[in-house]
PDB file of N, CA and C in Angstrom:
ATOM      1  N   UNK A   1     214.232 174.097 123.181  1.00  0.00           N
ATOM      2  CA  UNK A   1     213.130 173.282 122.743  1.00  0.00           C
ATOM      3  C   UNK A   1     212.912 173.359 121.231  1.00  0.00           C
ATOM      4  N   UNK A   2     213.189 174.279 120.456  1.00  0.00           N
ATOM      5  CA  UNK A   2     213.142 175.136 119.522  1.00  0.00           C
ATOM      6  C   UNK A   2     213.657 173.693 118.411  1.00  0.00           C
ATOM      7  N   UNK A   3     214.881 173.354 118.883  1.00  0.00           N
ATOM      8  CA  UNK A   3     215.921 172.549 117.912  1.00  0.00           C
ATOM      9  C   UNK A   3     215.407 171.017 118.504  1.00  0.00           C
ATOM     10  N   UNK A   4     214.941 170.717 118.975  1.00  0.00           N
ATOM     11  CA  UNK A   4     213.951 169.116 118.960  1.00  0.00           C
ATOM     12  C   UNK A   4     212.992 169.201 118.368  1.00  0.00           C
ATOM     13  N   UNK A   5     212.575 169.875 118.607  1.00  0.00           N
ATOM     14  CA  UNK A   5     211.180 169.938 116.675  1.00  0.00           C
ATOM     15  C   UNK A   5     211.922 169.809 115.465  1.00  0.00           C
ATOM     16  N   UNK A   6     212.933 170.070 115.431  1.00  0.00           N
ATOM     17  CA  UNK A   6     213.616 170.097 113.969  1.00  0.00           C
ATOM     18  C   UNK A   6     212.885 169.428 112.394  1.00  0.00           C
ATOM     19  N   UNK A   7     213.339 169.699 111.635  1.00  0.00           N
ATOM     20  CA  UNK A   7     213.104 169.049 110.602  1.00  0.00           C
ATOM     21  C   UNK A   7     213.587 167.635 110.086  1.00  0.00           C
ATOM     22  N   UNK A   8     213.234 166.446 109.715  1.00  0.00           N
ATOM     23  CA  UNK A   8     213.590 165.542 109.880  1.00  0.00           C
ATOM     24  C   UNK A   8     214.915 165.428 108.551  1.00  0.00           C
ATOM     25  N   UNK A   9     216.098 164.893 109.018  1.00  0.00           N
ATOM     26  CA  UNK A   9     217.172 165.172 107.447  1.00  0.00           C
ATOM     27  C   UNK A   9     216.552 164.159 106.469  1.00  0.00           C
ATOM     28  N   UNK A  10     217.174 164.501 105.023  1.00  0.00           N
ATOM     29  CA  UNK A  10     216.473 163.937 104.194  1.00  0.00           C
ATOM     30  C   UNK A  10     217.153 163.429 103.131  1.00  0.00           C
ATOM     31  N   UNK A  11     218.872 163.416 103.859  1.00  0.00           N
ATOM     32  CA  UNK A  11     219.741 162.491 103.667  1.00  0.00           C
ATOM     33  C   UNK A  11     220.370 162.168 104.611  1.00  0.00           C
ATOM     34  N   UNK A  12     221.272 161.289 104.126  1.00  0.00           N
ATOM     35  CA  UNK A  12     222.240 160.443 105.497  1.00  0.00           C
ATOM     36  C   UNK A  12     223.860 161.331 105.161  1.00  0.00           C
ATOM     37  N   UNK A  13     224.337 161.380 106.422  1.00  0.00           N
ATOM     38  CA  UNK A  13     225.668 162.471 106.672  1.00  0.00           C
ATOM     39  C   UNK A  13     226.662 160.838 106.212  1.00  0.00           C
ATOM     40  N   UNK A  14     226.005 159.596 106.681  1.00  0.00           N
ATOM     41  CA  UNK A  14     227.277 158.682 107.012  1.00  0.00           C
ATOM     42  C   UNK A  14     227.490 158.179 105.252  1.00  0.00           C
ATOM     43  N   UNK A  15     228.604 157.559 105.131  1.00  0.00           N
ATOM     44  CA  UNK A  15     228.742 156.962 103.994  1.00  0.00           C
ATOM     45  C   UNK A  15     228.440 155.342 103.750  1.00  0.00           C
ATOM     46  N   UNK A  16     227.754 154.587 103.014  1.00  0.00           N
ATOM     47  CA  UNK A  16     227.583 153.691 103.134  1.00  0.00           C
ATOM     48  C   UNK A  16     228.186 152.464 103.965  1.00  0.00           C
ATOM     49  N   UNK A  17     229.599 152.463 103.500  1.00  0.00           N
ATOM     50  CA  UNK A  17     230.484 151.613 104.035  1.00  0.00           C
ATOM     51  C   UNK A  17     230.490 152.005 105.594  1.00  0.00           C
ATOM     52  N   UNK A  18     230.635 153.017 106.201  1.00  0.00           N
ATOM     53  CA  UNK A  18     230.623 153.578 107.438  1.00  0.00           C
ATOM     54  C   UNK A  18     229.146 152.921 108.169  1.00  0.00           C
ATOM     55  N   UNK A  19     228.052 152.852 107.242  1.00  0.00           N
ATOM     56  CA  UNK A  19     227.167 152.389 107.792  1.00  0.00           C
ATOM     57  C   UNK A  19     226.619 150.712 108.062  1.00  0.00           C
ATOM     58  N   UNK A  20     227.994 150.515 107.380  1.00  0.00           N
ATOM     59  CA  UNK A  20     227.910 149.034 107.480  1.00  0.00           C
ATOM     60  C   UNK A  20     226.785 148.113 106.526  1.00  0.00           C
ATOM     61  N   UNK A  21     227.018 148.869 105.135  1.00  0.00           N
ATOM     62  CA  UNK A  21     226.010 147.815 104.367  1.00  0.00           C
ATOM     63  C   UNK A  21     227.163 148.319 103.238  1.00  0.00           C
ATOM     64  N   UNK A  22     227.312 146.991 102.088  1.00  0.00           N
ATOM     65  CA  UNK A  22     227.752 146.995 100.801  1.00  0.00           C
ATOM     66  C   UNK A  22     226.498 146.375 100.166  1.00  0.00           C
ATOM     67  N   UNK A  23     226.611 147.144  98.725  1.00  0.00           N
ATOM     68  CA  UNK A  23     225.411 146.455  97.765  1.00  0.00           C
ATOM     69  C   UNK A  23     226.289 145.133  97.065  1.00  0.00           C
ATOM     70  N   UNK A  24     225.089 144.377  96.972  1.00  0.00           N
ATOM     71  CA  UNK A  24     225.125 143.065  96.356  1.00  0.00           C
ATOM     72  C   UNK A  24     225.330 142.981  94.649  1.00  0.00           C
ATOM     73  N   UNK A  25     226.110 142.341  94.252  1.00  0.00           N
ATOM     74  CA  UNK A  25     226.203 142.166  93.076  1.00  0.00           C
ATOM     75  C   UNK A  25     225.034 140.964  92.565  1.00  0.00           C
ATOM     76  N   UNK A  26     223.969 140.739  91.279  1.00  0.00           N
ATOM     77  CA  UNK A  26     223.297 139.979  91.097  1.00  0.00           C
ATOM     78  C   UNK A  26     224.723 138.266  91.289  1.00  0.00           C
ATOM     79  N   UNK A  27     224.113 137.488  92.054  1.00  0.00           N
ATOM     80  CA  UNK A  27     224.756 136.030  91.594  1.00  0.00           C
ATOM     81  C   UNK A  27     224.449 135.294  90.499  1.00  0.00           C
ATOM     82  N   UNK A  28     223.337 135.370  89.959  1.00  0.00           N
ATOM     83  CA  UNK A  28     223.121 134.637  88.560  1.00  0.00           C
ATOM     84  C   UNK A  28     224.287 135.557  87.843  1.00  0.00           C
ATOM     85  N   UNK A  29     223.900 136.531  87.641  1.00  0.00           N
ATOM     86  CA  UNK A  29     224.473 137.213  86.598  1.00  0.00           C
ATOM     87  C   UNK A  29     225.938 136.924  87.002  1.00  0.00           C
ATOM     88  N   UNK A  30     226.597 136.938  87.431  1.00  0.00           N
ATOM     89  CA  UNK A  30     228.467 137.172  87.871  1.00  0.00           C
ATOM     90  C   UNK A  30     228.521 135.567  87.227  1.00  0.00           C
ATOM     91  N   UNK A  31     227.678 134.767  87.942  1.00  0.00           N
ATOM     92  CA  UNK A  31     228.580 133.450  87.238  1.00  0.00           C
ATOM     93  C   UNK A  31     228.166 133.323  85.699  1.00  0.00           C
ATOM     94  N   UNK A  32     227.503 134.326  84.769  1.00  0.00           N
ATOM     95  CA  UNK A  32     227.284 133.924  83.337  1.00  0.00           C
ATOM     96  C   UNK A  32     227.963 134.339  82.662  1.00  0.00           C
ATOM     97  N   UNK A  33     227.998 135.993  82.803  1.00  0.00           N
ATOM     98  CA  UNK A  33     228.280 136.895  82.284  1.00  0.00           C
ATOM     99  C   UNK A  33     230.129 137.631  82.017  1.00  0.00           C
ATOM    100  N   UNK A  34     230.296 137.648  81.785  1.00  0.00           N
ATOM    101  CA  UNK A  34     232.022 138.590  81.263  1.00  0.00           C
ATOM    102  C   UNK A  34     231.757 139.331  81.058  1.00  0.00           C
ATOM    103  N   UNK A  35     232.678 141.231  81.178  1.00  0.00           N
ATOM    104  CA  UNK A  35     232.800 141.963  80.230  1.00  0.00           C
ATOM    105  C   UNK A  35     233.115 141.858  78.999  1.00  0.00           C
ATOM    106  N   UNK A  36     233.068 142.180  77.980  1.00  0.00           N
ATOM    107  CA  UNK A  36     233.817 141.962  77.039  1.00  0.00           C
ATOM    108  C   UNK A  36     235.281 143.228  77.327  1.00  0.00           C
ATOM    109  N   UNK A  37     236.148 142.970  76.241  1.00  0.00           N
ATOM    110  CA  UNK A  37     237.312 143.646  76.318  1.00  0.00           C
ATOM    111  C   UNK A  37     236.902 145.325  76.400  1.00  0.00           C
ATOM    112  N   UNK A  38     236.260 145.637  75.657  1.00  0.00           N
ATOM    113  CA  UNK A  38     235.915 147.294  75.492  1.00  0.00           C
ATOM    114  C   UNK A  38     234.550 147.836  76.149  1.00  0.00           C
ATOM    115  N   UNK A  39     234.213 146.875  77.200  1.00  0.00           N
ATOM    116  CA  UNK A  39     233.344 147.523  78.165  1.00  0.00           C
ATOM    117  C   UNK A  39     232.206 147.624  77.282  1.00  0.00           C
ATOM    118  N   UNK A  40     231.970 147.180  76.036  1.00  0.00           N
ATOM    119  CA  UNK A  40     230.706 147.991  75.673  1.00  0.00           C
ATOM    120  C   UNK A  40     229.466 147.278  75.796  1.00  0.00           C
ATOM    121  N   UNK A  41     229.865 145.795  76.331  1.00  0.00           N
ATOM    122  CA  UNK A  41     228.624 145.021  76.164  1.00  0.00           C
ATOM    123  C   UNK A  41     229.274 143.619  77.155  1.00  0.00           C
ATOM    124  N   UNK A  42     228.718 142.464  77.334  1.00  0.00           N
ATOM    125  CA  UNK A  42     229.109 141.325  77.785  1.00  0.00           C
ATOM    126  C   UNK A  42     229.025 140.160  76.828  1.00  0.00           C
ATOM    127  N   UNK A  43     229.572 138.839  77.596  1.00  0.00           N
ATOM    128  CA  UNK A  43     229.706 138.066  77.040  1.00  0.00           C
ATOM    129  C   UNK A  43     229.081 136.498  77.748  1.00  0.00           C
ATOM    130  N   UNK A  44     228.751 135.657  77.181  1.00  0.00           N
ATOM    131  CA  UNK A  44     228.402 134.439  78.146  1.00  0.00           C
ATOM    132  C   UNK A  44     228.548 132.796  77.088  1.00  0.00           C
ATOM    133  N   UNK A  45     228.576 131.884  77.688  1.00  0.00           N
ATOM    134  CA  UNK A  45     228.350 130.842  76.976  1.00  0.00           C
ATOM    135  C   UNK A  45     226.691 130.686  77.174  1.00  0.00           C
ATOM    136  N   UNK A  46     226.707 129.575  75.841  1.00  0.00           N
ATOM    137  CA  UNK A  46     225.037 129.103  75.542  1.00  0.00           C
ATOM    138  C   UNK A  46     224.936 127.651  76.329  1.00  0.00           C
ATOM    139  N   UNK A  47     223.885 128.061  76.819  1.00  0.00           N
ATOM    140  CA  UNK A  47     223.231 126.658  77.514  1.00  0.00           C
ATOM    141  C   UNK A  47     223.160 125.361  76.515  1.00  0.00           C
ATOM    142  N   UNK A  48     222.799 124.230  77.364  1.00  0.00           N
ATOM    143  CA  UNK A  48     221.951 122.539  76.108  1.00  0.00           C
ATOM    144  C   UNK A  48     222.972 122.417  75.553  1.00  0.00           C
ATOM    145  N   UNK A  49     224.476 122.323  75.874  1.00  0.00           N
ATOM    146  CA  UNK A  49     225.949 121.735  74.947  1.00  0.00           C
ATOM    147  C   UNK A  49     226.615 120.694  76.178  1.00  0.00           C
ATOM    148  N   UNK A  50     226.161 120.472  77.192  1.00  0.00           N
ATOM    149  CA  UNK A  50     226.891 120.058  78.159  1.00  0.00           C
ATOM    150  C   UNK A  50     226.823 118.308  77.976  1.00  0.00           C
ATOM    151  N   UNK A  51     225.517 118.120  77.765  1.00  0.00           N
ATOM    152  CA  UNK A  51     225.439 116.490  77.405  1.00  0.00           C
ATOM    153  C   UNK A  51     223.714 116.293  76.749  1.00  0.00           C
ATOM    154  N   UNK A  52     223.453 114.875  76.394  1.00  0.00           N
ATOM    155  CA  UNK A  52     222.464 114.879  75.702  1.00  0.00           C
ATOM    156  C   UNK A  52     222.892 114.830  74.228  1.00  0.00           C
ATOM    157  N   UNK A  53     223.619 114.613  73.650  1.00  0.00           N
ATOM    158  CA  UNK A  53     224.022 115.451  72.379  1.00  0.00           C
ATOM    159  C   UNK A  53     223.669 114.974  71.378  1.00  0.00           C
ATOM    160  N   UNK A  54     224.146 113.516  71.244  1.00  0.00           N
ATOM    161  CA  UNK A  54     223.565 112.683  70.437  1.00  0.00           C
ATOM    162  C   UNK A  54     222.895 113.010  69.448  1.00  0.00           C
ATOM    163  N   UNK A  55     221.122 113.543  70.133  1.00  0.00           N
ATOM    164  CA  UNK A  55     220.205 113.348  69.554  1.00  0.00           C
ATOM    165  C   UNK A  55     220.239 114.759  68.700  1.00  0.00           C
ATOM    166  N   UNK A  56     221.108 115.632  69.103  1.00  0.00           N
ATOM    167  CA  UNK A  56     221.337 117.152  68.270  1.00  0.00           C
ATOM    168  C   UNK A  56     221.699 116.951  66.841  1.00  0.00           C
ATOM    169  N   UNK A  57     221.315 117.885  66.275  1.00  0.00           N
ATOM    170  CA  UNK A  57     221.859 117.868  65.057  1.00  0.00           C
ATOM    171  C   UNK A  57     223.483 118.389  64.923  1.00  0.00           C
ATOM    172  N   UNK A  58     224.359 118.363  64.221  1.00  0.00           N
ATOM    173  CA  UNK A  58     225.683 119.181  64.267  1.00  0.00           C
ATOM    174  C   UNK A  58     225.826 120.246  64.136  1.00  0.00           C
ATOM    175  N   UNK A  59     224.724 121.101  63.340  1.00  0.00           N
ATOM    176  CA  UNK A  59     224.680 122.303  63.343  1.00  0.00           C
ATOM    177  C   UNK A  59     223.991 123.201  64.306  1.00  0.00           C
ATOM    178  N   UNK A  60     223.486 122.113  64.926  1.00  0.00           N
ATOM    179  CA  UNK A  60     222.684 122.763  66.540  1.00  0.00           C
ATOM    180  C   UNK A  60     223.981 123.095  67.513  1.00  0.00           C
ATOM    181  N   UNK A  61     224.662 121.812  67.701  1.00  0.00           N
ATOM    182  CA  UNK A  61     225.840 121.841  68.973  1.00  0.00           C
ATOM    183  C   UNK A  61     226.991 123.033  68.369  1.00  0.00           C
ATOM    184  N   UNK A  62     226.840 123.197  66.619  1.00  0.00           N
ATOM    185  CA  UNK A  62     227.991 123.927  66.672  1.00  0.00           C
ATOM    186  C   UNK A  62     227.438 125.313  66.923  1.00  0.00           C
ATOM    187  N   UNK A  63     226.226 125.805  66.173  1.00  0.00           N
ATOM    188  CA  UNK A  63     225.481 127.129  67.167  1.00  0.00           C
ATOM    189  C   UNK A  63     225.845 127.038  68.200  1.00  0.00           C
ATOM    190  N   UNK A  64     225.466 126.240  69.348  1.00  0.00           N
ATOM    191  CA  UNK A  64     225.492 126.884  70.579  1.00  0.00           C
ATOM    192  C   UNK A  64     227.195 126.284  71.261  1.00  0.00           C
ATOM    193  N   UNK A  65     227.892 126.120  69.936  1.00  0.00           N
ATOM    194  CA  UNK A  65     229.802 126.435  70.958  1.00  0.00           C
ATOM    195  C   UNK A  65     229.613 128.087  70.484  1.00  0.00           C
ATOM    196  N   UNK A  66     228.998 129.131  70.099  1.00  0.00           N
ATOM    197  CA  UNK A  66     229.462 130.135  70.150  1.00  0.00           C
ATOM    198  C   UNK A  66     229.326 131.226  70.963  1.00  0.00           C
ATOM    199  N   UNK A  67     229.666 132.232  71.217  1.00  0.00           N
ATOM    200  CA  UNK A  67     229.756 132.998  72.177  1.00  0.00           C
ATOM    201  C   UNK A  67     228.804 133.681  71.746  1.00  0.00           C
ATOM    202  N   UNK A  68     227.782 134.042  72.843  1.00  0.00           N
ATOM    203  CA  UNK A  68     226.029 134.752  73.140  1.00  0.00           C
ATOM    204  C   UNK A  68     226.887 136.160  73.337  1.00  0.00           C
ATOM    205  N   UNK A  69     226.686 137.464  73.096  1.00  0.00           N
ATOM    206  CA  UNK A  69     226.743 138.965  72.900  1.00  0.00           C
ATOM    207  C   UNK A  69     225.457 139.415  73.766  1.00  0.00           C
ATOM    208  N   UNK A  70     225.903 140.425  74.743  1.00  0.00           N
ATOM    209  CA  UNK A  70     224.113 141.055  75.387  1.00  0.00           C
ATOM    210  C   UNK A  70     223.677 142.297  74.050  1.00  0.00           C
ATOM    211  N   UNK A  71     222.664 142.504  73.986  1.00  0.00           N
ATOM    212  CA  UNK A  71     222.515 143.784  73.569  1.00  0.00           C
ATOM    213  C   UNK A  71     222.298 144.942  74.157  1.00  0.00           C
ATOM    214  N   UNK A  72     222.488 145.947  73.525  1.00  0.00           N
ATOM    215  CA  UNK A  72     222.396 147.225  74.493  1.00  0.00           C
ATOM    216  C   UNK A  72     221.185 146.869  75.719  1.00  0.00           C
ATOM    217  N   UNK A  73     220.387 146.777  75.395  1.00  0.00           N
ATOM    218  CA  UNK A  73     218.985 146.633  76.628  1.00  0.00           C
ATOM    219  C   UNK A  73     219.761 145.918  77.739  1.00  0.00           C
ATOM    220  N   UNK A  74     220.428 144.458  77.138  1.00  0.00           N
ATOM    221  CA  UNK A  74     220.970 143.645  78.962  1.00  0.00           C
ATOM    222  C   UNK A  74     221.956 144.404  79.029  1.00  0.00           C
ATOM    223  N   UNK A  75     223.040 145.187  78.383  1.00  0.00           N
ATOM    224  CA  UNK A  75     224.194 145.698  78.762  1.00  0.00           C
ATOM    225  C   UNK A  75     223.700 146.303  79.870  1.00  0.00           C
ATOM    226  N   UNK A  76     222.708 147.387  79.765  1.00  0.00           N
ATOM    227  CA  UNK A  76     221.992 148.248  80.605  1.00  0.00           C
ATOM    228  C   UNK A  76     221.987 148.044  81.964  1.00  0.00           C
ATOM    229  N   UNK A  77     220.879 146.857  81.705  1.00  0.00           N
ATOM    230  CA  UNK A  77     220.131 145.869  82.940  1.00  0.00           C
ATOM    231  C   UNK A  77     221.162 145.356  83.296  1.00  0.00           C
ATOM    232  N   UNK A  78     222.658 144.921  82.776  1.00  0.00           N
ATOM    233  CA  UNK A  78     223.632 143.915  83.356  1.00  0.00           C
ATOM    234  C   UNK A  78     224.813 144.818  84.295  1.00  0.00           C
ATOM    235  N   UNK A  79     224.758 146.035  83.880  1.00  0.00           N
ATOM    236  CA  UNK A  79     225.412 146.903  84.611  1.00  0.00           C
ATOM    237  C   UNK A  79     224.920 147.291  86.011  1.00  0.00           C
ATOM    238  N   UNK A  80     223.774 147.288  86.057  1.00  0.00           N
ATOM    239  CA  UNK A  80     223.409 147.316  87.378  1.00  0.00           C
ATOM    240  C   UNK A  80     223.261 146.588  88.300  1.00  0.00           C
ATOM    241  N   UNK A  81     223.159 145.303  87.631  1.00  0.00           N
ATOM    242  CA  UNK A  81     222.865 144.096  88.511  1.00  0.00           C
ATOM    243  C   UNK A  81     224.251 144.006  89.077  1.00  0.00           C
ATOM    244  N   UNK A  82     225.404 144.118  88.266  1.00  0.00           N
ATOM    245  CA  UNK A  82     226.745 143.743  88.323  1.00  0.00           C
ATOM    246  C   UNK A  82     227.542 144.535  89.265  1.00  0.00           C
ATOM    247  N   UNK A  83     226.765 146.171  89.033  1.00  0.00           N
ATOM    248  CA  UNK A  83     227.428 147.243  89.942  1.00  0.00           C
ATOM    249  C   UNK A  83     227.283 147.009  91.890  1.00  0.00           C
ATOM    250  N   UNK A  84     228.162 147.595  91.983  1.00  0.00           N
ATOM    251  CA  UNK A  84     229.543 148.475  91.850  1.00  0.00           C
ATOM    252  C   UNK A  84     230.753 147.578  91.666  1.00  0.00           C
ATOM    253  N   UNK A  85     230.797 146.623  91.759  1.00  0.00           N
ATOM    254  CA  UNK A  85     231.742 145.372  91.782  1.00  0.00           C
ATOM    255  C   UNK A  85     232.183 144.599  90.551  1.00  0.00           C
ATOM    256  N   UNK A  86     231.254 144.621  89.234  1.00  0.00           N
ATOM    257  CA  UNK A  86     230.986 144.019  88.353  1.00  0.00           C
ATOM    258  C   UNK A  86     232.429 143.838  87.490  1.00  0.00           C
ATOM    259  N   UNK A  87     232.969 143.108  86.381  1.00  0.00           N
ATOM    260  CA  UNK A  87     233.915 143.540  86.022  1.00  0.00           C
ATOM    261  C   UNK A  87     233.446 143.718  84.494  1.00  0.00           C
TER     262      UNK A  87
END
């Protein structure tokens, strides 16, 4: 009787996959985002270049052909969203 009172465990023995759940990678984020080459940060294109243009100035459309950089803070936040799968 002694060992049915037990203490309740206060981790799990099984391993995730064994338990039949994988974590989710964010979906916004996977379709924006790239690693960059040296892991240290990501990469994405800039939105408002797709059409409309016309009325832009040239130095607007040519800003946004360039490639957006995260900074350390989204690297952070983007690693987790991205993990365990992320590239």
């Amino acid at each position: 009787p002694a060992a049915r009172w037990a203490a309740p465990r206060l981790f799990s023995t099984t391993s995730m996959l064994e338990a039949g759940y994988k974590m989710k990678s964010h979906s916004g984020a996977k379709k924006r985002w790239r690693s960059s080459p040296g892991k240290a940060s990501f990469k994405r294109g800039k939105a408002f270049r797709s059409h409309l243009n016309t009325s832009k100035p040239p130095s607007r459309l040519n800003r946004l052909g360039n490639t957006a950089y995260s900074t350390p803070a989204q690297t952070h936040k983007l690693r987790k969203l991205l993990l365990p799968y992320g590239s």
